[in-house]
C-alpha atoms as a PDB file:
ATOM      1  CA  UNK A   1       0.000   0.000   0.000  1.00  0.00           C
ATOM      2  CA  UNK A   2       1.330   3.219  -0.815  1.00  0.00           C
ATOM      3  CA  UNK A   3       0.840   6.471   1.250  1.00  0.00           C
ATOM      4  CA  UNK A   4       1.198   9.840  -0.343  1.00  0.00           C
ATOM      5  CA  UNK A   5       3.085  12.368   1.883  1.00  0.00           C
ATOM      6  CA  UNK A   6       2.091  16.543   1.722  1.00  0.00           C
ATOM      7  CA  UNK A   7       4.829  18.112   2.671  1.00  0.00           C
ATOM      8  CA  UNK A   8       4.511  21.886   2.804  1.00  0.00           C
ATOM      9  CA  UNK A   9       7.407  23.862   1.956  1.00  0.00           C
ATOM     10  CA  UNK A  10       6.782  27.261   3.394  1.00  0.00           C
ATOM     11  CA  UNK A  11       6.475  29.083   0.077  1.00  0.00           C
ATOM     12  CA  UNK A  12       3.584  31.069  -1.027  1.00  0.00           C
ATOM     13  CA  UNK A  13       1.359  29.161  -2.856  1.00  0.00           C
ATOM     14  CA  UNK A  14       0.622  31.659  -5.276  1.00  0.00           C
ATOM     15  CA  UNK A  15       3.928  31.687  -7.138  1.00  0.00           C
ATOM     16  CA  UNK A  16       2.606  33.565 -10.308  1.00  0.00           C
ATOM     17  CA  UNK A  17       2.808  37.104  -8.258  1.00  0.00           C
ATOM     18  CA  UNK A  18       6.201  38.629  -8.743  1.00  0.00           C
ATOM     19  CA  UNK A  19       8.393  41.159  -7.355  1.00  0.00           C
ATOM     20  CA  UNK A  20       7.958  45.125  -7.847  1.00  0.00           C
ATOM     21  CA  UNK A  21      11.242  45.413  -9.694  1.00  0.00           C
ATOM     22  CA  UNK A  22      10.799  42.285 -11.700  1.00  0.00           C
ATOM     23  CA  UNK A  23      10.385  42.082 -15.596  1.00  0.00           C
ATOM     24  CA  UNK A  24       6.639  41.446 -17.053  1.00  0.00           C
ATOM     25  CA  UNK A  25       6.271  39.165 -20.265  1.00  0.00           C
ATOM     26  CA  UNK A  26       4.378  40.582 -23.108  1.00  0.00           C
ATOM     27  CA  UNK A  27       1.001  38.406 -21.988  1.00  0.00           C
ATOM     28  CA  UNK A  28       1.520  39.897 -18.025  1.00  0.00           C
ATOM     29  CA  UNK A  29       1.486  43.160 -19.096  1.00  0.00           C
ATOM     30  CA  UNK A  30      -1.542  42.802 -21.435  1.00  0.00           C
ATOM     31  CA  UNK A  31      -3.450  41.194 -18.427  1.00  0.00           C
ATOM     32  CA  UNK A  32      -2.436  44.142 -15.890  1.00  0.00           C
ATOM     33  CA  UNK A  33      -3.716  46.877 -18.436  1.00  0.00           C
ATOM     34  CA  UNK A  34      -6.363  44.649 -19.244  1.00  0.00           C
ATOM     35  CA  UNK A  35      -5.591  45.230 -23.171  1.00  0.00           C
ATOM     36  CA  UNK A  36      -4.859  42.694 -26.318  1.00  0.00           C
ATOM     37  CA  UNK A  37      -1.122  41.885 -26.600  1.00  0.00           C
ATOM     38  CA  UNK A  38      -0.949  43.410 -30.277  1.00  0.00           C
ATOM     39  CA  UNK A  39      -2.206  46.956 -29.010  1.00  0.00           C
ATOM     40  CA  UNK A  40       1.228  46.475 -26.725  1.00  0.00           C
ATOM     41  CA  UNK A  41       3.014  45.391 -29.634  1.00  0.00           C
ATOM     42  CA  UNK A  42       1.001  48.632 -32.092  1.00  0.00           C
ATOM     43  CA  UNK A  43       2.178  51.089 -29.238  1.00  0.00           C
ATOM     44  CA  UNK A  44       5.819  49.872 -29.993  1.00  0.00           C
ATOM     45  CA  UNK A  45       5.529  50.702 -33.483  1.00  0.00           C
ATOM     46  CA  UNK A  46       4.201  54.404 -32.993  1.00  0.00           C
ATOM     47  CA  UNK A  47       5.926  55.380 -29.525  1.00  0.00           C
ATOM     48  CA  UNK A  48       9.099  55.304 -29.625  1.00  0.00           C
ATOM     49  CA  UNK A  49       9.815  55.606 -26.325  1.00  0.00           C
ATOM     50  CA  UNK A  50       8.433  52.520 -25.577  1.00  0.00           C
ATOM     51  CA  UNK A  51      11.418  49.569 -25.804  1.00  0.00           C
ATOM     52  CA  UNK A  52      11.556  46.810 -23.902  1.00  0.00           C
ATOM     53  CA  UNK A  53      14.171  44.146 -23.838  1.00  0.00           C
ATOM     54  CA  UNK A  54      13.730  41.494 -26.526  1.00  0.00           C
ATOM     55  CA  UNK A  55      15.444  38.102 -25.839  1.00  0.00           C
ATOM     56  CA  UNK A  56      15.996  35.139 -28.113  1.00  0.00           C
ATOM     57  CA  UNK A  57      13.003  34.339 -30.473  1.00  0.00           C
ATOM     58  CA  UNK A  58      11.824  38.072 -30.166  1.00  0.00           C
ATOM     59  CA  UNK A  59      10.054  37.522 -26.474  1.00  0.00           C
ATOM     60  CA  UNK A  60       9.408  40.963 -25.010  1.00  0.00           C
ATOM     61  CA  UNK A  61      10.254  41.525 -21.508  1.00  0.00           C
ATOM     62  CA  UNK A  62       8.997  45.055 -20.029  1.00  0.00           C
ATOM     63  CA  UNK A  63      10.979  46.736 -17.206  1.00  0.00           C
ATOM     64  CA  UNK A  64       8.758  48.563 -14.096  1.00  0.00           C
ATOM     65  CA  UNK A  65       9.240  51.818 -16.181  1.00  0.00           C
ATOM     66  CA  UNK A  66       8.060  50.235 -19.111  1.00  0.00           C
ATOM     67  CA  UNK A  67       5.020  48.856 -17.503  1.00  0.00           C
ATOM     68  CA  UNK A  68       4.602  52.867 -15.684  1.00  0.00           C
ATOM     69  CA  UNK A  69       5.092  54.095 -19.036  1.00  0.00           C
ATOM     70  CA  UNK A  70       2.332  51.533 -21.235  1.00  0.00           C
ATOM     71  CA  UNK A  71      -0.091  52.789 -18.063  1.00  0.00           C
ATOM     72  CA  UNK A  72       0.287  56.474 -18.344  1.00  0.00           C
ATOM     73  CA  UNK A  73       0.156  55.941 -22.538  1.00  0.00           C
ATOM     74  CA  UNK A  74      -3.264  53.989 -21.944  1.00  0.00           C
ATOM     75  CA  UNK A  75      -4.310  56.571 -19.229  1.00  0.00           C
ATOM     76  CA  UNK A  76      -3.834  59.330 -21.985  1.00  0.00           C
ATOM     77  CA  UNK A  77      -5.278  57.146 -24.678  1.00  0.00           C
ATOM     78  CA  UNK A  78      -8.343  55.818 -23.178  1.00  0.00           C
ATOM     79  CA  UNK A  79      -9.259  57.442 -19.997  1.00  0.00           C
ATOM     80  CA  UNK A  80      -8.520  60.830 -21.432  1.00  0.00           C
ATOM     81  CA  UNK A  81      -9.407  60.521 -24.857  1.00  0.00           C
ATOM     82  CA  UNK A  82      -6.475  61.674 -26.652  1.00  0.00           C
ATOM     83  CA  UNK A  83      -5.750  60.918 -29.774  1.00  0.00           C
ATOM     84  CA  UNK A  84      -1.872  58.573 -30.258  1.00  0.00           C
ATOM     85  CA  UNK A  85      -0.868  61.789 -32.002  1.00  0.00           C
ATOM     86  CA  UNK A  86      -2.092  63.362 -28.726  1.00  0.00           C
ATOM     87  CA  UNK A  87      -0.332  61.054 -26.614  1.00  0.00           C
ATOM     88  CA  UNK A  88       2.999  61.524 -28.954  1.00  0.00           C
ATOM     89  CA  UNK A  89       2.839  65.479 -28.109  1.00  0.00           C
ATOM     90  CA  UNK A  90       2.445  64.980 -24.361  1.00  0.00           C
ATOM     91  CA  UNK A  91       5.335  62.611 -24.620  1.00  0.00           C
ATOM     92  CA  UNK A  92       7.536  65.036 -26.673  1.00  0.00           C
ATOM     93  CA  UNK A  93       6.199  68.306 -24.198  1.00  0.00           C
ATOM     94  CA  UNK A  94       6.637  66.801 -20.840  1.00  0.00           C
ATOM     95  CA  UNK A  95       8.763  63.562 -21.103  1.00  0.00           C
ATOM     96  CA  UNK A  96       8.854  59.899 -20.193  1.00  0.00           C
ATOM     97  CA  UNK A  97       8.698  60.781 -16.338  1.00  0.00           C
ATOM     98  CA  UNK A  98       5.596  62.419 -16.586  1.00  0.00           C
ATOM     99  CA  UNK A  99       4.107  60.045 -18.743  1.00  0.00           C
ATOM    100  CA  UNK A 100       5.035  57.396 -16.454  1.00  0.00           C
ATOM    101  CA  UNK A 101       3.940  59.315 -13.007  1.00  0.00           C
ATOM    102  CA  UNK A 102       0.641  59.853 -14.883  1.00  0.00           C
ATOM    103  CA  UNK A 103       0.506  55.477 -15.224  1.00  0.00           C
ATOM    104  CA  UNK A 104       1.546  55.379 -11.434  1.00  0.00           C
ATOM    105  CA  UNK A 105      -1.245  57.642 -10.518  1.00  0.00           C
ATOM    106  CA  UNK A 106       1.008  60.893  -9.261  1.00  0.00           C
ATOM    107  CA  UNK A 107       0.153  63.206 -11.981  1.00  0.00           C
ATOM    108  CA  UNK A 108      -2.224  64.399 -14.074  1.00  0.00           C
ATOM    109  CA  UNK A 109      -2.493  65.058 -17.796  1.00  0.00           C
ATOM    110  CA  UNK A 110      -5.212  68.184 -19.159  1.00  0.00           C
ATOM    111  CA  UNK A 111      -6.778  68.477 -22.107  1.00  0.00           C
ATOM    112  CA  UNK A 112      -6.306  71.939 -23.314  1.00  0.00           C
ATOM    113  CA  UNK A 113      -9.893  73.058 -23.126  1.00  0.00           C
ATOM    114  CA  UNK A 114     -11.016  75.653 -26.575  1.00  0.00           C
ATOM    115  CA  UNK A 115     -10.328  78.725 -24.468  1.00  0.00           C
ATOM    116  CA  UNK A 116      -6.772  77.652 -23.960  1.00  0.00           C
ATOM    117  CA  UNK A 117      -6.612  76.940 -27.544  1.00  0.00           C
ATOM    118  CA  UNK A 118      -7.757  80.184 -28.267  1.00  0.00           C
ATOM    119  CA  UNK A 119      -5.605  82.016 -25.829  1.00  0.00           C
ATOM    120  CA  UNK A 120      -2.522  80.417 -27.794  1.00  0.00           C
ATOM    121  CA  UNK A 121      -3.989  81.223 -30.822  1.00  0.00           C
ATOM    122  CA  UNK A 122      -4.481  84.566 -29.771  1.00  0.00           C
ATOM    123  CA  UNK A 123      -0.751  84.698 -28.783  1.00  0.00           C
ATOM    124  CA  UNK A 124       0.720  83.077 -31.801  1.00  0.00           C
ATOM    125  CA  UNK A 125      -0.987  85.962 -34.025  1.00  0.00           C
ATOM    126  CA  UNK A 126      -0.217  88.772 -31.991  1.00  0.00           C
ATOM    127  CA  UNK A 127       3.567  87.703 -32.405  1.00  0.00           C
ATOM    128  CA  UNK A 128       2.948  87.299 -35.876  1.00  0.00           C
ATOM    129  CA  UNK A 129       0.982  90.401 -36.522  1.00  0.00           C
ATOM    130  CA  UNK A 130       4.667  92.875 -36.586  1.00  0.00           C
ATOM    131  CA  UNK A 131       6.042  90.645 -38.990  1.00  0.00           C
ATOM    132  CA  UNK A 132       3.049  90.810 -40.679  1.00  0.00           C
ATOM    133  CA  UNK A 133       3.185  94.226 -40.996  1.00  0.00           C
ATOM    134  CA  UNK A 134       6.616  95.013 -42.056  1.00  0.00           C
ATOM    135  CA  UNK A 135       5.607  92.328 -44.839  1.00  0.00           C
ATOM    136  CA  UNK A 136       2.942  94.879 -46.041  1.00  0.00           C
ATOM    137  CA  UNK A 137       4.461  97.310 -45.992  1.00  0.00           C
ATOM    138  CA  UNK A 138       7.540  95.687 -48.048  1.00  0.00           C
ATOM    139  CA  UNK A 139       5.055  94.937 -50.369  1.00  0.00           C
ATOM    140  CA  UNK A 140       3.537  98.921 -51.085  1.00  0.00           C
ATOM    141  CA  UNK A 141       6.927  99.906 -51.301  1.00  0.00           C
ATOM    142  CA  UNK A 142       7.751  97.793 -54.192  1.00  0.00           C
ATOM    143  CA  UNK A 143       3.980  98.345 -55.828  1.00  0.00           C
ATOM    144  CA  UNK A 144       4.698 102.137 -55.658  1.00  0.00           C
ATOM    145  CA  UNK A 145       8.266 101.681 -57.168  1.00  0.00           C
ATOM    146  CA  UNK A 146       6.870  99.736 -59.806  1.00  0.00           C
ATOM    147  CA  UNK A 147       3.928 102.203 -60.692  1.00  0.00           C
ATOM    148  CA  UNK A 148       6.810 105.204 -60.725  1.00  0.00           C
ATOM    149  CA  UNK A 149       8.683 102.628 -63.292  1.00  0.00           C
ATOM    150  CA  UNK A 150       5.197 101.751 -65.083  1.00  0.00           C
ATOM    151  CA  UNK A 151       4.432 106.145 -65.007  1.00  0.00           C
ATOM    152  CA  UNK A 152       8.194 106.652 -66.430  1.00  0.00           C
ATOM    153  CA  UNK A 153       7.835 104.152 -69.019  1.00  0.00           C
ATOM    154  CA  UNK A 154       4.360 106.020 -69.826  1.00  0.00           C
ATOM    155  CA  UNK A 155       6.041 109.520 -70.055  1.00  0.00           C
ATOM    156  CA  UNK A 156       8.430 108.198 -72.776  1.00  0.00           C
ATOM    157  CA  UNK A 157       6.187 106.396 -75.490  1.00  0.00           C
ATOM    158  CA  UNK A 158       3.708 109.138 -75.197  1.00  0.00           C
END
């Protein structure tokens, strides 16, 4: 007769939960952000700023920031409503870091509301308006010398 012996070793049972620091496959990270693994591998292709390691055979490994970084990019893209070209400019304006405190929950991104936009716009042509102006007036200097050379011409043949 053969008797089965349990012998418990201590550990945690639940093996599968790892480590702050520790690198996330491709599939863990799609779980945690609760997302298909080829919008991971899409976000690759149009944010650059997104690399993690690739080992033999092409198997993605994601570092903490990585994982900080894919939260604050999904934050941006799908709690916020921005656009990836959206996301891209946030990225470019404020940097990984913020990107990645906005996936860890310690900052916040705004959406420019339309009075903001119009407040820039308002700014952009007020600093184009002088140059603007100098350009006009380039332009009647050279109509008026050409109407003296057109009123010269005129005097002659008659």
């Amino acid at each position: 007769m053969a008797v089965a012996v349990l012998v418990e070793s201590g550990h945690d049972s639940d093996r599968t939960e790892k480590q702050p620091g520790a690198f996330r496959t491709i599939s863990e990270v799609a779980d945690d952000l609760g997302i298909p693994q080829h919008v991971l591998r899409f976000w690759e292709g149009r944010f650059a700023q997104i690399r993690p390691l690739k080992r033999a055979g092409g198997r993605r490994y994601y570092r903490p920031d990585d994982v900080d970084l894919l939260k604050g990019i999904q934050h941006l893209l799908h709690g916020r409503g921005y656009t990836i070209k959206g996301a891209q400019r946030v990225l470019k304006d404020n940097g990984i870091r913020f990107v990645q405190a906005i996936g860890r929950g310690e900052a916040e991104a705004t959406v420019p509301t339309l009075q903001d936009r119009e407040t820039e716009a308002e700014a952009a042509s007020a600093e184009a308006a002088p140059d603007a102006d100098v350009l006009l007036q380039d332009v009647l200097r050279d109509l008026r010398a050409c109407r003296e050379v057109l009123a010269g011409l005129w005097a002659g043949s008659a």
